[in-house]
C-alpha atoms as a PDB file:
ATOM      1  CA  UNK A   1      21.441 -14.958   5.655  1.00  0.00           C
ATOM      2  CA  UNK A   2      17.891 -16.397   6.216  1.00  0.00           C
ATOM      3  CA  UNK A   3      17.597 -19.597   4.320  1.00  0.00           C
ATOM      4  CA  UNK A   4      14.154 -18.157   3.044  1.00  0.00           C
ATOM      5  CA  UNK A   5      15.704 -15.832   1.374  1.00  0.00           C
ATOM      6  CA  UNK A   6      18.387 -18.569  -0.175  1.00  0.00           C
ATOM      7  CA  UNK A   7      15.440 -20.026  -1.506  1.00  0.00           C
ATOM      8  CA  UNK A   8      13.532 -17.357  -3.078  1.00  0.00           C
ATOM      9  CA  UNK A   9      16.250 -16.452  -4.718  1.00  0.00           C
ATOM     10  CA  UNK A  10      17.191 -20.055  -5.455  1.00  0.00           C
ATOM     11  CA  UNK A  11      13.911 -21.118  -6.925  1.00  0.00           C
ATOM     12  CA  UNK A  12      13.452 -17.884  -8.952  1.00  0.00           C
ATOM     13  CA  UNK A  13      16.818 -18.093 -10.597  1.00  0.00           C
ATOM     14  CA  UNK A  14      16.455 -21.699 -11.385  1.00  0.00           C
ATOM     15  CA  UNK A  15      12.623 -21.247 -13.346  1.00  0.00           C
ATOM     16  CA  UNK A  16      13.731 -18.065 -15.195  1.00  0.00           C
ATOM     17  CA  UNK A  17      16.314 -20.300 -16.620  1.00  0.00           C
ATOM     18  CA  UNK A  18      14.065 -22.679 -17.745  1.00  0.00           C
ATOM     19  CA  UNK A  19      11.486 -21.138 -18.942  1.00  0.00           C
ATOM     20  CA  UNK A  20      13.591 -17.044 -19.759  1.00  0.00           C
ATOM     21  CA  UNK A  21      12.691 -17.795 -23.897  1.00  0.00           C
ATOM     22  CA  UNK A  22       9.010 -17.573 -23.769  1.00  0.00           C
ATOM     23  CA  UNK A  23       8.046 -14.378 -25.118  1.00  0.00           C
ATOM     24  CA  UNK A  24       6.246 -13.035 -22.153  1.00  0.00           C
ATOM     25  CA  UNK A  25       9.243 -10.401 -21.025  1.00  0.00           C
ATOM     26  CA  UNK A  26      11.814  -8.722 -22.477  1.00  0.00           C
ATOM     27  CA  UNK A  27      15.470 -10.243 -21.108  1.00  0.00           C
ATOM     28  CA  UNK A  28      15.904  -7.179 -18.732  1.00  0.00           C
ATOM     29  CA  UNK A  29      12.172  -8.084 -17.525  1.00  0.00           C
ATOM     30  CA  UNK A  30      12.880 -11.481 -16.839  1.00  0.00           C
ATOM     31  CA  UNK A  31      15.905 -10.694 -14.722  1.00  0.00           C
ATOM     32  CA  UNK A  32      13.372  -7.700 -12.599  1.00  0.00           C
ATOM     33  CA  UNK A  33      10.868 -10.311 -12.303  1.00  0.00           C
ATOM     34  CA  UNK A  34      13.407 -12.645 -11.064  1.00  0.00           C
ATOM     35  CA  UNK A  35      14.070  -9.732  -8.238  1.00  0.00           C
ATOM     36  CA  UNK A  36      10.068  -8.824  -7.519  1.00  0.00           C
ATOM     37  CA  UNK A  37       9.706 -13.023  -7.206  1.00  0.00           C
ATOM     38  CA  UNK A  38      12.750 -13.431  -4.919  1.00  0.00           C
ATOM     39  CA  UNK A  39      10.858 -10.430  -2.778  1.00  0.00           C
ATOM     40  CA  UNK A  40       7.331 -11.816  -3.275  1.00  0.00           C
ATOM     41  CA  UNK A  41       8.367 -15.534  -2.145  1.00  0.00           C
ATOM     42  CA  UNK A  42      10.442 -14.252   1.340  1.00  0.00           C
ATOM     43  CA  UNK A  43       8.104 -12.320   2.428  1.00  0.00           C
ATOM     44  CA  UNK A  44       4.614 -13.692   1.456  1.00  0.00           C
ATOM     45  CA  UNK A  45       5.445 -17.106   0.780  1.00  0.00           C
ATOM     46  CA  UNK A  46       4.709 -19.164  -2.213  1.00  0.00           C
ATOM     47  CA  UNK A  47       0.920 -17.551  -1.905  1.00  0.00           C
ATOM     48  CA  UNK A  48       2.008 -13.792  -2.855  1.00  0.00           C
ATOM     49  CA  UNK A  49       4.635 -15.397  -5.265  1.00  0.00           C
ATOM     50  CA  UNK A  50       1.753 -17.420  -7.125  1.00  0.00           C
ATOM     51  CA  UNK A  51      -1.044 -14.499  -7.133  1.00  0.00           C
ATOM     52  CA  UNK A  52       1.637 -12.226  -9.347  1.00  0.00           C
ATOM     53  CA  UNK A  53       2.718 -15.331 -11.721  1.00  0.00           C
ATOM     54  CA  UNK A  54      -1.100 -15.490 -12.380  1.00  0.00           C
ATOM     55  CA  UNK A  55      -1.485 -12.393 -12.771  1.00  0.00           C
ATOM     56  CA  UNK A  56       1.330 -11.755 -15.088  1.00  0.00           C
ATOM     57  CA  UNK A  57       0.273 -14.997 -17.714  1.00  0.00           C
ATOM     58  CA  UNK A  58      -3.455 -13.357 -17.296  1.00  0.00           C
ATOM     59  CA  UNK A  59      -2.301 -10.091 -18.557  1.00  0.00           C
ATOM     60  CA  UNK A  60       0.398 -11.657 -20.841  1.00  0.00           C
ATOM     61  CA  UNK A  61      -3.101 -13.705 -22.656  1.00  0.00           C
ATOM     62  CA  UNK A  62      -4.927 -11.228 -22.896  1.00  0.00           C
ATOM     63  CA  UNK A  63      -2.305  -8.772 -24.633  1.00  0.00           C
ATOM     64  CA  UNK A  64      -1.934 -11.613 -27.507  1.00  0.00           C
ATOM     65  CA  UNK A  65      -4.951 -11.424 -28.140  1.00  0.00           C
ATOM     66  CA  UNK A  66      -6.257  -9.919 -31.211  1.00  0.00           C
ATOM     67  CA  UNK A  67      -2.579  -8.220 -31.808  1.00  0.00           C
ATOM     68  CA  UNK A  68      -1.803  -8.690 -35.362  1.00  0.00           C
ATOM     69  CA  UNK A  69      -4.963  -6.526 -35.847  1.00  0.00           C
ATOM     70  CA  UNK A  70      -3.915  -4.057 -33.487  1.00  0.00           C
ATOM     71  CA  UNK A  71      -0.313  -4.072 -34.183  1.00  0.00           C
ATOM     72  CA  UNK A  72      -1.618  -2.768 -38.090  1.00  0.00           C
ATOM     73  CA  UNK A  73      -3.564   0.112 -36.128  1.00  0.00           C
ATOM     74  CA  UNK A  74      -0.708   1.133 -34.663  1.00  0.00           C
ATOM     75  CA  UNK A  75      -2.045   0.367 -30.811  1.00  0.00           C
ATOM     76  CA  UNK A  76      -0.381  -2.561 -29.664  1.00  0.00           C
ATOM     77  CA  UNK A  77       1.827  -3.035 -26.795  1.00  0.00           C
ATOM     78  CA  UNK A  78       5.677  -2.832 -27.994  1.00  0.00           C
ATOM     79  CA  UNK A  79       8.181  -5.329 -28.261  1.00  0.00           C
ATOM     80  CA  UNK A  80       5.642  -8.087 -29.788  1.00  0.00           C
ATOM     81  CA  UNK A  81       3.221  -7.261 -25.932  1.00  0.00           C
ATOM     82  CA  UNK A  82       6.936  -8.336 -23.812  1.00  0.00           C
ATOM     83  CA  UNK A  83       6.724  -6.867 -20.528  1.00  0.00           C
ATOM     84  CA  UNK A  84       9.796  -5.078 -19.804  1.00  0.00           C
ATOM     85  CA  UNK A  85      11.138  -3.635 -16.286  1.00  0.00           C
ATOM     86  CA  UNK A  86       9.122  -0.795 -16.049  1.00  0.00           C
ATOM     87  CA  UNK A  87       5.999  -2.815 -16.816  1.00  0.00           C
ATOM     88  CA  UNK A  88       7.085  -5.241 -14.351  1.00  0.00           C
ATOM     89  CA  UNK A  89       7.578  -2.333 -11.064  1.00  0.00           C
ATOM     90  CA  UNK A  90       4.858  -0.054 -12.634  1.00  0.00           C
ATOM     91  CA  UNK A  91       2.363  -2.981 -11.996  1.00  0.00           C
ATOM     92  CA  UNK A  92       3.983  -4.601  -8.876  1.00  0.00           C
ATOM     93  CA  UNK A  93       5.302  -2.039  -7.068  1.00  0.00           C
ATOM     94  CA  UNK A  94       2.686  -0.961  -4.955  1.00  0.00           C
ATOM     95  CA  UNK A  95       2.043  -5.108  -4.146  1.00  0.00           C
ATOM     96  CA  UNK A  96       5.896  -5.438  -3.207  1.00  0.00           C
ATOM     97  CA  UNK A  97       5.841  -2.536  -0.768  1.00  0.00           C
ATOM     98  CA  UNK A  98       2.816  -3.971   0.898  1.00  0.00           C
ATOM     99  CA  UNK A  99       4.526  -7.901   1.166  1.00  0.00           C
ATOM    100  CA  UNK A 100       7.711  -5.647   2.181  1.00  0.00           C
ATOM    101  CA  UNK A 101       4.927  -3.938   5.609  1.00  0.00           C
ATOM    102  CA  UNK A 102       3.624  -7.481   5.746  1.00  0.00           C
ATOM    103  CA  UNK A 103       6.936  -9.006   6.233  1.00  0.00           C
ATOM    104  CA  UNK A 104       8.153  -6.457   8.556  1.00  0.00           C
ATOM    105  CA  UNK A 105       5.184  -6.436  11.149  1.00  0.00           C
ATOM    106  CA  UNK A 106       3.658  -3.238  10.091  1.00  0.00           C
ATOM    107  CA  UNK A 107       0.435  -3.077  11.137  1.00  0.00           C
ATOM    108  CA  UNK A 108      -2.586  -5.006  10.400  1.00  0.00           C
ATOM    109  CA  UNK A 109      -1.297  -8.280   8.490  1.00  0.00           C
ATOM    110  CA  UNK A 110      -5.072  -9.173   7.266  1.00  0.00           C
ATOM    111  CA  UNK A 111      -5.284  -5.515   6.238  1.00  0.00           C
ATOM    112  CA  UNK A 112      -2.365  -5.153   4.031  1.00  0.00           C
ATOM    113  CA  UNK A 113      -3.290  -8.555   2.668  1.00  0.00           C
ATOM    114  CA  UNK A 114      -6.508  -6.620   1.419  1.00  0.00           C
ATOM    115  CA  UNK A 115      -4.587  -3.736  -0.284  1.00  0.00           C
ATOM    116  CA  UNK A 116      -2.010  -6.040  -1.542  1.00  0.00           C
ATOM    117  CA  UNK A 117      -5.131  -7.846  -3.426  1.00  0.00           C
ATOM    118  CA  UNK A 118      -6.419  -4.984  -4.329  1.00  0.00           C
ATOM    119  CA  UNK A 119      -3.616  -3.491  -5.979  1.00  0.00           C
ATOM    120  CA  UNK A 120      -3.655  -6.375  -8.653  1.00  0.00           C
ATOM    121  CA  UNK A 121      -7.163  -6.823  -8.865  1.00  0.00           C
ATOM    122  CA  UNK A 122      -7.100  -2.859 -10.206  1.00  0.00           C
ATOM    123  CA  UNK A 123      -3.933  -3.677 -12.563  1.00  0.00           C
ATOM    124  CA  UNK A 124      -5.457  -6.785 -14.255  1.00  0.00           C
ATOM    125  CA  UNK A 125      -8.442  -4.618 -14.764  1.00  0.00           C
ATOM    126  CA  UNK A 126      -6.693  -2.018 -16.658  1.00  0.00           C
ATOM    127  CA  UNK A 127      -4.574  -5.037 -18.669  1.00  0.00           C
ATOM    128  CA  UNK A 128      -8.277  -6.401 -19.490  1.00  0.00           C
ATOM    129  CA  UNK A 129     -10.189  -3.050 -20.343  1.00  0.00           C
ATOM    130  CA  UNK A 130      -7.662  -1.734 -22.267  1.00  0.00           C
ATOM    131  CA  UNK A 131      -6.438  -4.590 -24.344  1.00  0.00           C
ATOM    132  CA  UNK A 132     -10.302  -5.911 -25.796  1.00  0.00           C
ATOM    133  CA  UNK A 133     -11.111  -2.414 -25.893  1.00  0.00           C
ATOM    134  CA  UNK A 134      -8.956  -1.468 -28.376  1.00  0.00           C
ATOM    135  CA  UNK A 135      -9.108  -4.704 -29.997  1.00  0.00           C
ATOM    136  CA  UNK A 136     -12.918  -5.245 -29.905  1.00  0.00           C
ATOM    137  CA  UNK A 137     -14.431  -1.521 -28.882  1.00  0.00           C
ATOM    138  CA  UNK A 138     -17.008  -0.361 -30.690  1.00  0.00           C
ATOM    139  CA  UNK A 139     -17.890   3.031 -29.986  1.00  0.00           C
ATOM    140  CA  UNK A 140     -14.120   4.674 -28.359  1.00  0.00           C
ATOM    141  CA  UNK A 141     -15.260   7.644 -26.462  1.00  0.00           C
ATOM    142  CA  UNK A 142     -13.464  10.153 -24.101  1.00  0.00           C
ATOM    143  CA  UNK A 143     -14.060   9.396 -20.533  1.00  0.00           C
ATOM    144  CA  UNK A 144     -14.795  13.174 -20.016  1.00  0.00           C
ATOM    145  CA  UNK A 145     -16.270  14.150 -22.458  1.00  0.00           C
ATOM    146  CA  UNK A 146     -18.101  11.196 -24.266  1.00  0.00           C
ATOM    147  CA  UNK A 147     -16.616  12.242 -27.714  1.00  0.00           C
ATOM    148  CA  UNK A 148     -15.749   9.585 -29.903  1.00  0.00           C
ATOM    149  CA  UNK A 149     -12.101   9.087 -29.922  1.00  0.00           C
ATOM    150  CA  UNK A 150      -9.693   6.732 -31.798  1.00  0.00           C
ATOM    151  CA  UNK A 151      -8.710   3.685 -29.950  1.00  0.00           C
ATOM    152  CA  UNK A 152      -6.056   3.854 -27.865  1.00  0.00           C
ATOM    153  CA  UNK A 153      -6.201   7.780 -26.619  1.00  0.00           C
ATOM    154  CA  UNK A 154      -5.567   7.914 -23.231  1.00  0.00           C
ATOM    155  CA  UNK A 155      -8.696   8.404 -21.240  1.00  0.00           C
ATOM    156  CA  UNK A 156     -10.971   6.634 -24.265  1.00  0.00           C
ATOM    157  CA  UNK A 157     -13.625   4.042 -22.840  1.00  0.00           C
ATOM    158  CA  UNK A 158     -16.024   1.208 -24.411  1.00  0.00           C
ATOM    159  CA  UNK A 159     -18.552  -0.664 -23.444  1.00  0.00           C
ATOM    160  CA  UNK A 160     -16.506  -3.715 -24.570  1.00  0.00           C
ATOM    161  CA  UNK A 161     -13.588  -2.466 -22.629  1.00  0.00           C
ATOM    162  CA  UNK A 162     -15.746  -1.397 -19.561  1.00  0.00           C
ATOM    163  CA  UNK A 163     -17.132  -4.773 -19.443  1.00  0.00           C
ATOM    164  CA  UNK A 164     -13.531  -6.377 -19.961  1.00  0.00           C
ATOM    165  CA  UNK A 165     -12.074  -4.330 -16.860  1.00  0.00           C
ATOM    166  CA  UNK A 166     -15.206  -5.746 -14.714  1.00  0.00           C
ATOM    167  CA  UNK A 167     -14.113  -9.418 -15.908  1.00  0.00           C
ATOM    168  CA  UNK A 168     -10.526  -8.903 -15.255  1.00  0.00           C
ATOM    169  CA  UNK A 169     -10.976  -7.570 -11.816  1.00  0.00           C
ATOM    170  CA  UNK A 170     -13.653 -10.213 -10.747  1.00  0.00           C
ATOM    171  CA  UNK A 171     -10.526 -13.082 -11.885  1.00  0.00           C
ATOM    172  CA  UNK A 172      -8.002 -11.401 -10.058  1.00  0.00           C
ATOM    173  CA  UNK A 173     -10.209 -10.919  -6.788  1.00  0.00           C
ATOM    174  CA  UNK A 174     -11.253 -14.659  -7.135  1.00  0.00           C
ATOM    175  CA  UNK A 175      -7.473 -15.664  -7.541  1.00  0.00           C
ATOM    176  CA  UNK A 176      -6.467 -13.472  -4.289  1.00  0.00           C
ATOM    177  CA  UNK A 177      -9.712 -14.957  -2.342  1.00  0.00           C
ATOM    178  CA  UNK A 178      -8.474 -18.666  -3.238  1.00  0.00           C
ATOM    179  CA  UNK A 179      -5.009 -17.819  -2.005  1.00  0.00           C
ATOM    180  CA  UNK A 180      -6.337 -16.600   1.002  1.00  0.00           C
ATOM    181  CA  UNK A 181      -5.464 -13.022   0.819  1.00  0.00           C
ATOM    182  CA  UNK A 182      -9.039 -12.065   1.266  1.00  0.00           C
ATOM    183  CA  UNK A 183     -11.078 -14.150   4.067  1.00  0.00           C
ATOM    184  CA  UNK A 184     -14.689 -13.236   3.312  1.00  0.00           C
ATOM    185  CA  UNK A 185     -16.838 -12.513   0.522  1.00  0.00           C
ATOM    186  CA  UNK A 186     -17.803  -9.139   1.546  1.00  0.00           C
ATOM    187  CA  UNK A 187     -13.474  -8.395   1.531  1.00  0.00           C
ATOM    188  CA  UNK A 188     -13.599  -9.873  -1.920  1.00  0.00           C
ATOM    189  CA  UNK A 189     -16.786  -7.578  -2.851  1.00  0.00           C
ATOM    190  CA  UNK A 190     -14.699  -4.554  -1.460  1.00  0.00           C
ATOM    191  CA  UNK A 191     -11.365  -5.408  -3.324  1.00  0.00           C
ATOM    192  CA  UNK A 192     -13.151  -5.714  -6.449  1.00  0.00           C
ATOM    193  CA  UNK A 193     -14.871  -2.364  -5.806  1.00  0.00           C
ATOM    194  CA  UNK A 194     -11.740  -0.657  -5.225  1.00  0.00           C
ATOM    195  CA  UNK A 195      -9.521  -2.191  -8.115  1.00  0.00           C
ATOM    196  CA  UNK A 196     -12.574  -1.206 -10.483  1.00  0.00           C
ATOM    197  CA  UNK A 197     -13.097   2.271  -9.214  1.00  0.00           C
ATOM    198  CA  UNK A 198      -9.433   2.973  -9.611  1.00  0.00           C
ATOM    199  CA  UNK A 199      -9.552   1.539 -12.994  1.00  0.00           C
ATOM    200  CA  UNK A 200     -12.148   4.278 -13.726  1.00  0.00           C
ATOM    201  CA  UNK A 201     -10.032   7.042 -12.124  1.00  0.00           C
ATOM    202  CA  UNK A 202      -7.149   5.790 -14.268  1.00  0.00           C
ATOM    203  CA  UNK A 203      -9.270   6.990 -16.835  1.00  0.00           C
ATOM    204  CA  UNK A 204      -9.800  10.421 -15.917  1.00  0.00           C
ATOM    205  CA  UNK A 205      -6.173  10.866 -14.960  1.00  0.00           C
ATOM    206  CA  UNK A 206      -5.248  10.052 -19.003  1.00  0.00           C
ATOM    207  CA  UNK A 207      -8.076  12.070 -20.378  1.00  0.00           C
ATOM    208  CA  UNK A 208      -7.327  15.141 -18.197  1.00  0.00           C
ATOM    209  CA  UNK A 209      -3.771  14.905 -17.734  1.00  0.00           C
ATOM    210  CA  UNK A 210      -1.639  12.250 -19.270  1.00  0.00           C
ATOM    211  CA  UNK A 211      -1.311  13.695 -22.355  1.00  0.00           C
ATOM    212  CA  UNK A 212      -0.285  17.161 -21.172  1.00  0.00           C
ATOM    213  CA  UNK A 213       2.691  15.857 -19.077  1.00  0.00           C
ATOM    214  CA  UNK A 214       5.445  14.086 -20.706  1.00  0.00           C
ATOM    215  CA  UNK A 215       7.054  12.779 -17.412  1.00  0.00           C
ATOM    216  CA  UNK A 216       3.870  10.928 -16.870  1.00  0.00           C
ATOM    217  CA  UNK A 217       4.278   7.872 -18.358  1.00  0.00           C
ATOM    218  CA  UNK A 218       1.658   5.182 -18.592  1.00  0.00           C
ATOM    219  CA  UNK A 219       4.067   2.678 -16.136  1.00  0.00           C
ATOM    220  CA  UNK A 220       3.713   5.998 -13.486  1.00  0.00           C
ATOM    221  CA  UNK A 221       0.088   6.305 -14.085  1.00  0.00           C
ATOM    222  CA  UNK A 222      -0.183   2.253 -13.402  1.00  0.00           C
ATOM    223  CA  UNK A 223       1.668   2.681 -10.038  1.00  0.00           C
ATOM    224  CA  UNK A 224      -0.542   5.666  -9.030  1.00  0.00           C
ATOM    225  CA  UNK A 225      -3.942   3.577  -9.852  1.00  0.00           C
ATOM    226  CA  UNK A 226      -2.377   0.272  -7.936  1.00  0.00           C
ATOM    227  CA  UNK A 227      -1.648   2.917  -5.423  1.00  0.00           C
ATOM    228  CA  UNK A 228      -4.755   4.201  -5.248  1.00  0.00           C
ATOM    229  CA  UNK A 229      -6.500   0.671  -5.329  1.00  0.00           C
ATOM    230  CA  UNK A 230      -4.673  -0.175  -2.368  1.00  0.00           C
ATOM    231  CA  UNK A 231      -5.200   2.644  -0.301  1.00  0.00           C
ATOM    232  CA  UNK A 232      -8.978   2.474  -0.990  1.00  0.00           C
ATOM    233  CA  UNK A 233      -9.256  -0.510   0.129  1.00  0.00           C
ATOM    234  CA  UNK A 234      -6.676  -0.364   3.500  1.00  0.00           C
ATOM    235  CA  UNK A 235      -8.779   3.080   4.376  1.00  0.00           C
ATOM    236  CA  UNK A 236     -11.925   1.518   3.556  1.00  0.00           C
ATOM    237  CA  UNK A 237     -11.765  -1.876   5.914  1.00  0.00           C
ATOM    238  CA  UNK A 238      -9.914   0.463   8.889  1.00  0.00           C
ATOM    239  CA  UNK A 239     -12.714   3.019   8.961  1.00  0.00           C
ATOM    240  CA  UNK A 240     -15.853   0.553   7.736  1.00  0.00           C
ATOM    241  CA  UNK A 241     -15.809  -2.693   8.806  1.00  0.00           C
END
């Protein structure tokens, strides 16, 4: 075996059993997160491990925030805002496919960098729009329809929230530029764009069809926006720049 991979798995094992009790995943999350670091270190490197541990104790914050209050409204993430497995793949899968291409040869390596970026910058979006905007939105209304809607409906928008999702995506595009996933400020300007406009789409896809389908769960919906995000950005830098 390659001793990379010794090591990715080495080094993961060893700092989820350190650090396994803080409440930031469920015991079942810790042990996939263990598996998507293992990935994310052999094939990206301690870069593409780092972007997701930031981006998972970004999220994580933000979730804490104001969650007595929305734990009493009934809108809080479960399990006291743990992540669990299918938070863990529904956020990161899209990002551990493209490190998978990246590793592999496939294609443009600066390219799949961008979608890779992208991916989370769209994700910690969401995490940031969604959790002040049910904590701190105002005025909840329906993304298609501009009827004011409870917090937490799926599709339902704020200003506060809007405005979140803009600062969450900016801090995840800044993160991935630092790393040096994204090598120029126009890249960073289009990652953001993407992530943001996916965000939106996510959006739509909850007010229009979420709650209709019961298989569509809001980890499925997460991969499809990260999916989207990624693609946006991949077809965007092939066929623009």
């Amino acid at each position: 075996m390659d001793q990379t991979w010794i090591w990715a798995f080495s080094i993961n094992a060893f700092l989820i059993v350190f650090f396994h009790r803080i409440p930031l995943l469920t015991k079942e999350g810790w042990f996939h997160a263990g598996a998507l670091g293992t990935l994310l270190l052999g094939c990206l490197g301690w870069r593409g491990w780092l972007s997701v541990i930031i981006y998972l104790v970004l999220g994580s914050l933000v979730t804490k925030i104001g969650y007595a209050r929305k734990q009493m409204q009934g809108i809080a993430e479960a399990r006291g805002g743990k992540r669990g497995p299918e938070n863990v793949w529904g956020s990161a899968a899209t990002g551990a496919f493209l490190a998978i291409l990246i590793k592999a040869g496939f294609g443009s390596e600066t390219i799949l960098q961008l979608g890779f970026a992208a991916s989370f910058s769209a994700k910690l979006a969401d995490t940031f729009g969604s959790e002040i905007g049910k904590r701190w939105g105002r005025s909840t209304v329906l993304i298609t329809t501009l009827r004011q809607v409870p917090p937490g409906t799926d599709g339902a928008i704020s200003i506060e929230g809007t405005l979140a999702s803009v600062l969450g995506g900016t801090l995840m595009t800044f993160v991935m530029l630092t790393l040096g996933f994204i090598n120029s400020i126009p890249y960073a300007f289009l990652v953001f764009v993407c992530g943001f406009l996916s965000t939106i789409s996510e959006s739509f896809v909850g007010a229009i069809v979420q709650s209709r389908l019961s298989w569509l769960s809001n980890e499925l919906v997460n991969f499809l926006q990260t999916s989207l995000s990624a693609l946006l950005a991949i077809a965007s830098v092939s066929l623009i720049f």
